[in-house]
C-alpha atoms as a PDB file:
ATOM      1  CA  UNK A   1    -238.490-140.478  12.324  1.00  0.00           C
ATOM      2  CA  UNK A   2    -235.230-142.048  13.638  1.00  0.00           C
ATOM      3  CA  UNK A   3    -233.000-140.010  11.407  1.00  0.00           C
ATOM      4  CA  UNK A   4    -231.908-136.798  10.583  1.00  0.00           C
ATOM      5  CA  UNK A   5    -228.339-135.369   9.961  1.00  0.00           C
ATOM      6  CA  UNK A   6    -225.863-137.733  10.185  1.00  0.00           C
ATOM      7  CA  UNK A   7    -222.588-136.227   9.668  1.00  0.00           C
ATOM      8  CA  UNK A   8    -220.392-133.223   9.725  1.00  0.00           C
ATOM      9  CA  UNK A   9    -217.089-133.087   8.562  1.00  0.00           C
ATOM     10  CA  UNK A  10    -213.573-133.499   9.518  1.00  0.00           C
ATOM     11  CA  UNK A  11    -213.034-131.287   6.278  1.00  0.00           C
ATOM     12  CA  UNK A  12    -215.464-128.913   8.237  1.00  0.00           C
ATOM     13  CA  UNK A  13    -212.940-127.418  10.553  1.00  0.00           C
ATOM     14  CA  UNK A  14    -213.572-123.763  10.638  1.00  0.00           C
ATOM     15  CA  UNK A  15    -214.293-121.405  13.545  1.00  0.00           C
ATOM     16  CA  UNK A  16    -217.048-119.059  14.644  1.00  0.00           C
ATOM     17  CA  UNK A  17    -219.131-117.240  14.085  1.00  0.00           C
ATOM     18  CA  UNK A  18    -222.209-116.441  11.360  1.00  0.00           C
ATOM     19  CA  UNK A  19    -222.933-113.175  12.596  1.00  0.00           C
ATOM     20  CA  UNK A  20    -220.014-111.695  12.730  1.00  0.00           C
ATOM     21  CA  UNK A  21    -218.754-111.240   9.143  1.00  0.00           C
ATOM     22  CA  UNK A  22    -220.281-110.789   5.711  1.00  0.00           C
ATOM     23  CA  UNK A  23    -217.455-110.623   3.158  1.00  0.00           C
ATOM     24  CA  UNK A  24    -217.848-113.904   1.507  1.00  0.00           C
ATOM     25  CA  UNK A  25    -214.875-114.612  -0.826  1.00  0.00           C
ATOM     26  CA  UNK A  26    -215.557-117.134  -3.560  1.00  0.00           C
ATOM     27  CA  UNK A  27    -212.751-119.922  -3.387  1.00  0.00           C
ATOM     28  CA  UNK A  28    -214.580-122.373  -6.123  1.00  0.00           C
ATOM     29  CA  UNK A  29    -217.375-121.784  -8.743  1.00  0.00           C
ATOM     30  CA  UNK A  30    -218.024-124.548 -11.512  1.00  0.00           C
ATOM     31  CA  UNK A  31    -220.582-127.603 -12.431  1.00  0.00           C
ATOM     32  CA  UNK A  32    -223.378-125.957 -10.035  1.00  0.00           C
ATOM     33  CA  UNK A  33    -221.437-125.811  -7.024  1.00  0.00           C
ATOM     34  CA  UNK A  34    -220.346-122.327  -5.499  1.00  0.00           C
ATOM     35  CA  UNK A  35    -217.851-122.452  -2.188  1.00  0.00           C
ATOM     36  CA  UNK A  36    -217.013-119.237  -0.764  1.00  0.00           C
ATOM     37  CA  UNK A  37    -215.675-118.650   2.939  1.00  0.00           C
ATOM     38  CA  UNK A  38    -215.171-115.421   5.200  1.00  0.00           C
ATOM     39  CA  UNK A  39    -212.126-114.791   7.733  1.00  0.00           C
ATOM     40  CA  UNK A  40    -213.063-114.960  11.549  1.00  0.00           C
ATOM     41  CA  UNK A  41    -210.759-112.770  13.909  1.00  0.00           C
ATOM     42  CA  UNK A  42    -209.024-116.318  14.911  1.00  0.00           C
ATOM     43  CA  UNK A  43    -207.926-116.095  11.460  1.00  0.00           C
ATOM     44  CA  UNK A  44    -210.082-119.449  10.677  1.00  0.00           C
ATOM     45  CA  UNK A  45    -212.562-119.491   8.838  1.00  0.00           C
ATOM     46  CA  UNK A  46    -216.240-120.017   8.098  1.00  0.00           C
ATOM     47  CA  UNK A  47    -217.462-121.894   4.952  1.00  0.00           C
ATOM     48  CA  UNK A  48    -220.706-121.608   2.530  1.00  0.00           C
ATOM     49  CA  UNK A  49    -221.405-124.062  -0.023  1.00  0.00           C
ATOM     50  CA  UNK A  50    -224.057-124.330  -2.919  1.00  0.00           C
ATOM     51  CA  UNK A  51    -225.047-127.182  -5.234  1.00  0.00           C
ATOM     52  CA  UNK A  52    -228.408-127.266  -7.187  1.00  0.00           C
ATOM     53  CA  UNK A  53    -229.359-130.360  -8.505  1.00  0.00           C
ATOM     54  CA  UNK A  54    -232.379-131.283 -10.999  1.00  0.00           C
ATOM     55  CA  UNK A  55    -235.054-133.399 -10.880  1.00  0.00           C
ATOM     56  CA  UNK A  56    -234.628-133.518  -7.068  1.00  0.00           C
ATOM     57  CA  UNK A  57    -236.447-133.253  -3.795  1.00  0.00           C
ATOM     58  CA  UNK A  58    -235.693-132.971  -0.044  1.00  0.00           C
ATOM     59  CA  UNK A  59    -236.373-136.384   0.454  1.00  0.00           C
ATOM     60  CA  UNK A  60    -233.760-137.433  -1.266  1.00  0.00           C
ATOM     61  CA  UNK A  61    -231.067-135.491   0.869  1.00  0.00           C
ATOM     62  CA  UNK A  62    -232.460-136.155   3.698  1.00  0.00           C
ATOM     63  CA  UNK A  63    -232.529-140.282   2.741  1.00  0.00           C
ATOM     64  CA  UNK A  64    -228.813-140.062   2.241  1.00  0.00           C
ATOM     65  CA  UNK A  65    -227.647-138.426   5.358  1.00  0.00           C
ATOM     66  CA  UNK A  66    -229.623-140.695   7.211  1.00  0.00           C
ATOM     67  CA  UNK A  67    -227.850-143.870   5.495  1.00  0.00           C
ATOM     68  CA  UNK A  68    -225.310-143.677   8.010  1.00  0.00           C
ATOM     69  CA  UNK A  69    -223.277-146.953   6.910  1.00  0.00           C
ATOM     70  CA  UNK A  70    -222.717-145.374   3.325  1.00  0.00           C
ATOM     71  CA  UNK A  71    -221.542-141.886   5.061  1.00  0.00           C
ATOM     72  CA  UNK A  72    -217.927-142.523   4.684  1.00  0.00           C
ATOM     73  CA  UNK A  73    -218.577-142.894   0.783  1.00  0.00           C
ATOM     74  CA  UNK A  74    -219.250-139.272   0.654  1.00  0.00           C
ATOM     75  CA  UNK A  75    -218.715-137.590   3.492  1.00  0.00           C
ATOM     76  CA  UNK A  76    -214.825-136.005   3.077  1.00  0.00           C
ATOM     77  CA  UNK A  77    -212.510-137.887   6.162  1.00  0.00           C
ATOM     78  CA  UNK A  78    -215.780-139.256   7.838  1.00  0.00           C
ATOM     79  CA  UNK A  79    -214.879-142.955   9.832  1.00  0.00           C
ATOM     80  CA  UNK A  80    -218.414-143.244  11.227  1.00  0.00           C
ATOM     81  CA  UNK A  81    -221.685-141.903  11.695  1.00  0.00           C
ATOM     82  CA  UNK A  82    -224.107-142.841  14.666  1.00  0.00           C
ATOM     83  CA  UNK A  83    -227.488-141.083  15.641  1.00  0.00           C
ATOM     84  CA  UNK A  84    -229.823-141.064  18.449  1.00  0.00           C
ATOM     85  CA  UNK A  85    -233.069-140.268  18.850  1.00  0.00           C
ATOM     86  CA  UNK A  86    -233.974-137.359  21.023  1.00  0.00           C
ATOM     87  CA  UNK A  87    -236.946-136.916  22.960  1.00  0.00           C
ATOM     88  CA  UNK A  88    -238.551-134.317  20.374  1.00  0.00           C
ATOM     89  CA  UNK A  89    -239.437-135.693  16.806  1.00  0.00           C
ATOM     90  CA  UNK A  90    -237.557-134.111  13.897  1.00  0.00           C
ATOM     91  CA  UNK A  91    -234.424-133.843  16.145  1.00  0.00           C
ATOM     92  CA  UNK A  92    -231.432-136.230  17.018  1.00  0.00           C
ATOM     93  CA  UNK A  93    -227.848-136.426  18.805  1.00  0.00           C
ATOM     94  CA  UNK A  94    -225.417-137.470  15.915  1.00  0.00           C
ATOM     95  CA  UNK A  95    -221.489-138.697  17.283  1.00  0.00           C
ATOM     96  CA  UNK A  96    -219.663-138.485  14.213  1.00  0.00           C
ATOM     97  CA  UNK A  97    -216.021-140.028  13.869  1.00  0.00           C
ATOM     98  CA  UNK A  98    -213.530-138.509  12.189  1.00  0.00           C
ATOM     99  CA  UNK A  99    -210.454-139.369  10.162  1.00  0.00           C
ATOM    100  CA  UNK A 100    -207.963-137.134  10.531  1.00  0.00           C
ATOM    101  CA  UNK A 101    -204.537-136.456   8.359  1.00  0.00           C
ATOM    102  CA  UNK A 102    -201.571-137.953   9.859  1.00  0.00           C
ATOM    103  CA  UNK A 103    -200.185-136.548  12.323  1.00  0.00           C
ATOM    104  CA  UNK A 104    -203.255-135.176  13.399  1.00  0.00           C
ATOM    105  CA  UNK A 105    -205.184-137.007  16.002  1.00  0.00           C
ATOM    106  CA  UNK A 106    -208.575-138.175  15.371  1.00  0.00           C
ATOM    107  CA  UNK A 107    -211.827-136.257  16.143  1.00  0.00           C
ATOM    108  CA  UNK A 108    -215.375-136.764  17.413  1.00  0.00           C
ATOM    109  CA  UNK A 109    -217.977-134.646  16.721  1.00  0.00           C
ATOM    110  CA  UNK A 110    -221.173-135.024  19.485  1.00  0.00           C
ATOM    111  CA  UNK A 111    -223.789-132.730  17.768  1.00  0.00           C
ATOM    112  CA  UNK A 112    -227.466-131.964  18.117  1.00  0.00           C
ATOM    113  CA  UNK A 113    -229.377-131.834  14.954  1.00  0.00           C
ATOM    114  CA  UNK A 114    -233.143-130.439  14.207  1.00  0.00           C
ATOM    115  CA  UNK A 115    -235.186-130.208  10.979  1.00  0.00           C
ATOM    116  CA  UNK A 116    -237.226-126.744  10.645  1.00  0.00           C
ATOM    117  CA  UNK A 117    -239.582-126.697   8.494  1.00  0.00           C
ATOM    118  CA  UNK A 118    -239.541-122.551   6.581  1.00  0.00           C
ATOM    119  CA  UNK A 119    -242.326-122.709   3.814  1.00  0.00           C
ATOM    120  CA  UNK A 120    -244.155-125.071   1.986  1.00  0.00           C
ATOM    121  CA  UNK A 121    -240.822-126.169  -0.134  1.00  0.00           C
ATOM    122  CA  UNK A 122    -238.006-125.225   2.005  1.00  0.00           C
ATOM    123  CA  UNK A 123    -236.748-126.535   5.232  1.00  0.00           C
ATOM    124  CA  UNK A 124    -233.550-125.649   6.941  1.00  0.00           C
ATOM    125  CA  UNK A 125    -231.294-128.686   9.506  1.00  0.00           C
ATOM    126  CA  UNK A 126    -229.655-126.778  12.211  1.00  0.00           C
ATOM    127  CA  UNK A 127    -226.863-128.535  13.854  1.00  0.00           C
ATOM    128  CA  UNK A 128    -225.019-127.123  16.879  1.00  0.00           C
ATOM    129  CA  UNK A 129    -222.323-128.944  19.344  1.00  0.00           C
ATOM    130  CA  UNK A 130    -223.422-130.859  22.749  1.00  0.00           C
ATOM    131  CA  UNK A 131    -222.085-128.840  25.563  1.00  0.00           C
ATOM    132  CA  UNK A 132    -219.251-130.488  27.045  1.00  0.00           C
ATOM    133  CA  UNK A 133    -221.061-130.665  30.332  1.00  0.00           C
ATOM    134  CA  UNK A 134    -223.653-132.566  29.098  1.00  0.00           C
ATOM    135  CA  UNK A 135    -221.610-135.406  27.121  1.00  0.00           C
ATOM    136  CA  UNK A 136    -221.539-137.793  29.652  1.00  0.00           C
ATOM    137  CA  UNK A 137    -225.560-137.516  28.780  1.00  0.00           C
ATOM    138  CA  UNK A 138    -225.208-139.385  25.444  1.00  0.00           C
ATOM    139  CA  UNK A 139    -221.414-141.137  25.124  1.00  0.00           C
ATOM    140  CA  UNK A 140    -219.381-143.111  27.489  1.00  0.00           C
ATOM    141  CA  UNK A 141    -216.434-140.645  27.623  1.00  0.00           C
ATOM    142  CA  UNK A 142    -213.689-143.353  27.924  1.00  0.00           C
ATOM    143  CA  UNK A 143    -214.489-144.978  25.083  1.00  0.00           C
ATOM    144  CA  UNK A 144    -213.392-141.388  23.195  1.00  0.00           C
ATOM    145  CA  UNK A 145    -210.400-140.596  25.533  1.00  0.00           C
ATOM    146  CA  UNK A 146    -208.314-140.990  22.494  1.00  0.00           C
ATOM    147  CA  UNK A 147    -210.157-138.475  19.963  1.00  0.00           C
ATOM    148  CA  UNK A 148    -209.974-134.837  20.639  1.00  0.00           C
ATOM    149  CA  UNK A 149    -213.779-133.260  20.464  1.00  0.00           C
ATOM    150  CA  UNK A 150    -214.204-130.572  17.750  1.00  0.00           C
ATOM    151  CA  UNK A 151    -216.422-127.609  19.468  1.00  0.00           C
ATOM    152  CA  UNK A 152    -217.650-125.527  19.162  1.00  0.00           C
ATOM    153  CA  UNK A 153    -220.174-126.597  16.225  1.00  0.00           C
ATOM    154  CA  UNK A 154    -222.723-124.500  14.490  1.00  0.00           C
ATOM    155  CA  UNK A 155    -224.086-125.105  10.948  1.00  0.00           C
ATOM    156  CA  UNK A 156    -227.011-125.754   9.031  1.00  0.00           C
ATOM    157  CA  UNK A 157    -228.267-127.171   5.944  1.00  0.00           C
ATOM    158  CA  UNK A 158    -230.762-125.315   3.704  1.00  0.00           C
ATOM    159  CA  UNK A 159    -232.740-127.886   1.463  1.00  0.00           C
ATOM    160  CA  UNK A 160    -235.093-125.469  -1.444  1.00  0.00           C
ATOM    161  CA  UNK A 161    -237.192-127.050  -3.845  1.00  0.00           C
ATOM    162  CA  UNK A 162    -238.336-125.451  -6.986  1.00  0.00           C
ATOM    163  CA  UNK A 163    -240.554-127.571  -9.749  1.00  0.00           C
ATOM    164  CA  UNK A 164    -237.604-129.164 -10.763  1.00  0.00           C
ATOM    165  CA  UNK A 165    -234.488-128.483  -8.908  1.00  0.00           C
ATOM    166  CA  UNK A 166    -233.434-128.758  -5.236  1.00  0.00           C
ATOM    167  CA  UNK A 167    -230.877-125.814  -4.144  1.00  0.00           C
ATOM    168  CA  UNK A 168    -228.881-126.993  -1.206  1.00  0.00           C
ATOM    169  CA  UNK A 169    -227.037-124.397   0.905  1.00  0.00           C
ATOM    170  CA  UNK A 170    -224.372-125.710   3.719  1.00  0.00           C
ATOM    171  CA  UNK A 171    -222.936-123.024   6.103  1.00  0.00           C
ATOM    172  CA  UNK A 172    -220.426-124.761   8.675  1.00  0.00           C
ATOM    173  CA  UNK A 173    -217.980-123.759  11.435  1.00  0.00           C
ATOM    174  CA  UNK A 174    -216.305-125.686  14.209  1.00  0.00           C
ATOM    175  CA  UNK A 175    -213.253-125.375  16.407  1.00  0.00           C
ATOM    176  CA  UNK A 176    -211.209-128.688  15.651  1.00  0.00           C
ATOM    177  CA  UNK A 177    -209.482-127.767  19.015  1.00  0.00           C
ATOM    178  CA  UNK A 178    -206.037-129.033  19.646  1.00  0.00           C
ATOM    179  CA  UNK A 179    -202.957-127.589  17.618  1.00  0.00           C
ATOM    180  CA  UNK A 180    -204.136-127.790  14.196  1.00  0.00           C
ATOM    181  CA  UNK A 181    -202.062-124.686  12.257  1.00  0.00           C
ATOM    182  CA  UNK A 182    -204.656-121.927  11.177  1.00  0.00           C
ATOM    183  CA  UNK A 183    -203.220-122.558   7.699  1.00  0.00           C
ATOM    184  CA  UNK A 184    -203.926-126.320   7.806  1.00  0.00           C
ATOM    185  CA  UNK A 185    -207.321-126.451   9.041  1.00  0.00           C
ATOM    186  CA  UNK A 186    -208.388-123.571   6.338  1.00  0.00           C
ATOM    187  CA  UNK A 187    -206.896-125.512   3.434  1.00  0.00           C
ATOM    188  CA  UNK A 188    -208.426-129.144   4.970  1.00  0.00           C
ATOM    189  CA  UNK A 189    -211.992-127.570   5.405  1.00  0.00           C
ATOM    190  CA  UNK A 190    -212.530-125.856   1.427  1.00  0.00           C
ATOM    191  CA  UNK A 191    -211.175-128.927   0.009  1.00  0.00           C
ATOM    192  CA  UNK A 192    -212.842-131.389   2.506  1.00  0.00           C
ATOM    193  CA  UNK A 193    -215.867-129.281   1.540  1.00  0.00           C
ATOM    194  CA  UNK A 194    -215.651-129.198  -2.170  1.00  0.00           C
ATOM    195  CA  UNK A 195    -215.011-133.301  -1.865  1.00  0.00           C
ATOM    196  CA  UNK A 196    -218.089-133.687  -0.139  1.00  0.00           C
ATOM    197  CA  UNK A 197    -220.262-131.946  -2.430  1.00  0.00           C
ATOM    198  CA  UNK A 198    -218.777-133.771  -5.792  1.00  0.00           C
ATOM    199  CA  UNK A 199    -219.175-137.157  -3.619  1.00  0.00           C
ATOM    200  CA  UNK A 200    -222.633-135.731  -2.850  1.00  0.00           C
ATOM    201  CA  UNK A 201    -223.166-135.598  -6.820  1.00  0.00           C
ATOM    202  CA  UNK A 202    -222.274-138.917  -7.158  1.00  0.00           C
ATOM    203  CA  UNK A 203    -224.683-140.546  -4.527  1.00  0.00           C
ATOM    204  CA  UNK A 204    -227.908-138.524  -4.341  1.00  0.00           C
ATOM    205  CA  UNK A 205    -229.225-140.131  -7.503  1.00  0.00           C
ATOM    206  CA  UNK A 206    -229.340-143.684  -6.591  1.00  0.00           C
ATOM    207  CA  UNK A 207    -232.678-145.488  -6.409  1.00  0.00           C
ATOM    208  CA  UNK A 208    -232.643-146.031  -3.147  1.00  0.00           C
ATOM    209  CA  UNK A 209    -232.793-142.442  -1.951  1.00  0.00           C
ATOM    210  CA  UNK A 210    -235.679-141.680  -4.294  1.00  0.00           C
ATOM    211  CA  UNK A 211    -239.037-140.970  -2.392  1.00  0.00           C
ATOM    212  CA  UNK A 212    -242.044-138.779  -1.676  1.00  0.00           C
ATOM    213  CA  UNK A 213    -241.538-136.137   0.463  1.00  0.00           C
ATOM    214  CA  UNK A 214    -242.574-137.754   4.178  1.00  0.00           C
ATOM    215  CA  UNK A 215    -240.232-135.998   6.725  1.00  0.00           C
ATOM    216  CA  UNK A 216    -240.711-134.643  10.322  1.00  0.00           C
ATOM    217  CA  UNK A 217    -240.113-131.271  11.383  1.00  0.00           C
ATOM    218  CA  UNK A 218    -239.745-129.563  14.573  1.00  0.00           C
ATOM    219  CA  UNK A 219    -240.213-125.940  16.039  1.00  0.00           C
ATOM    220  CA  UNK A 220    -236.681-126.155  16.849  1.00  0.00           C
ATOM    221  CA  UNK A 221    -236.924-124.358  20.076  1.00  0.00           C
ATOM    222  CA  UNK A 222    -233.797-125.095  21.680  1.00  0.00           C
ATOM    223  CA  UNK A 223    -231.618-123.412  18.806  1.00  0.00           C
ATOM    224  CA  UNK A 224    -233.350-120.119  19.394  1.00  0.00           C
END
């Protein structure tokens, strides 16, 4: 399967790191969608977002992230979306172009992305940043000399499935580098976030994304 998770988000720029805090503080809670966040000692911070939506299944997600040329239609301050295949099924290398708010330069995202599968009805996309020693790998670096790259990147998206409702969970942070103000990047990232998800809303339902469940997993190993 040529696709996977196609994205990430401009709106997405938090820092590190999941294990290091667990005092979520709820920022937005109405029409099924939770968004709470947690302070990292950079005084960025980390986000976790919740939508549940009925009479879904992970297909459909999945089917929308990899429609790449509608990803600026939802995706908050996304330009483009590219992926790659990778040499293990159920994984890709996403580059993911970013619009940022004047006077902000641009960003690029390079980002690895795998599809676990964790029971019978729930699967879990990990996504972590390319190391910048292996760019060169996957991107002809002069062609992004003017975008800064956001890294480090480490998220995931959790995709449940009940008889008639799919829970999605998002946890995201990334370094947007450069000299984005603390204050800035927080403020970008929830509402980014909270755009996303109501854009998500909007989307997810069309016919075209509607399908049996016929993904790929992987074991994932390199994110271990």
């Amino acid at each position: 399967m040529k696709k996977l998770c196609k994205y990430l988000l401009w709106s997405l720029l938090v820092l590190p790191s999941f294990k290091a805090y667990a005092n979520w503080k709820s920022w937005y809670s109405e029409d099924k969608l939770s968004i709470s966040y947690q302070k990292q000692s950079s005084g960025l911070i980390e986000i976790k977002a919740q939508a549940s939506f009925d009479n879904l299944n992970r297909q459909a997600f999945l089917n929308l992230l990899n429609d790449t040329q509608n990803a600026s239609e939802w995706l908050s301050n996304v330009r483009s979306v590219r992926s790659m295949l990778w040499h293990t099924k159920g994984e890709n290398i996403v580059v993911t172009v970013l619009n940022a708010p004047w006077p902000v330069k641009d960003r690029v995202m390079l980002t690895h992305s795998c599809h676990r599968l964790v029971s019978e009805a729930t699967s879990k996309l990990l996504i972590k940043s390319i190391d910048k020693s292996k760019r060169t790998e996957f991107l002809p670096l002069e062609q992004f000399k003017k975008y800064i790259f956001v890294a480090p990147i480490e998220g995931s998206w959790l995709l449940e499935e009940t008889s008639n409702t799919l829970l999605i969970t998002h946890q995201i942070y990334a370094d947007p580098q450069g000299k984005i103000p603390t204050w800035l990047s927080n403020k970008t990232a929830l509402k980014g976030v909270k755009k996303t998800f109501q854009n998500m809303a909007k989307q997810i339902y069309k016919k075209e994304y509607q399908a049996d469940n016929n993904f790929i997993t992987s074991s994932c190993s390199t994110f271990e």
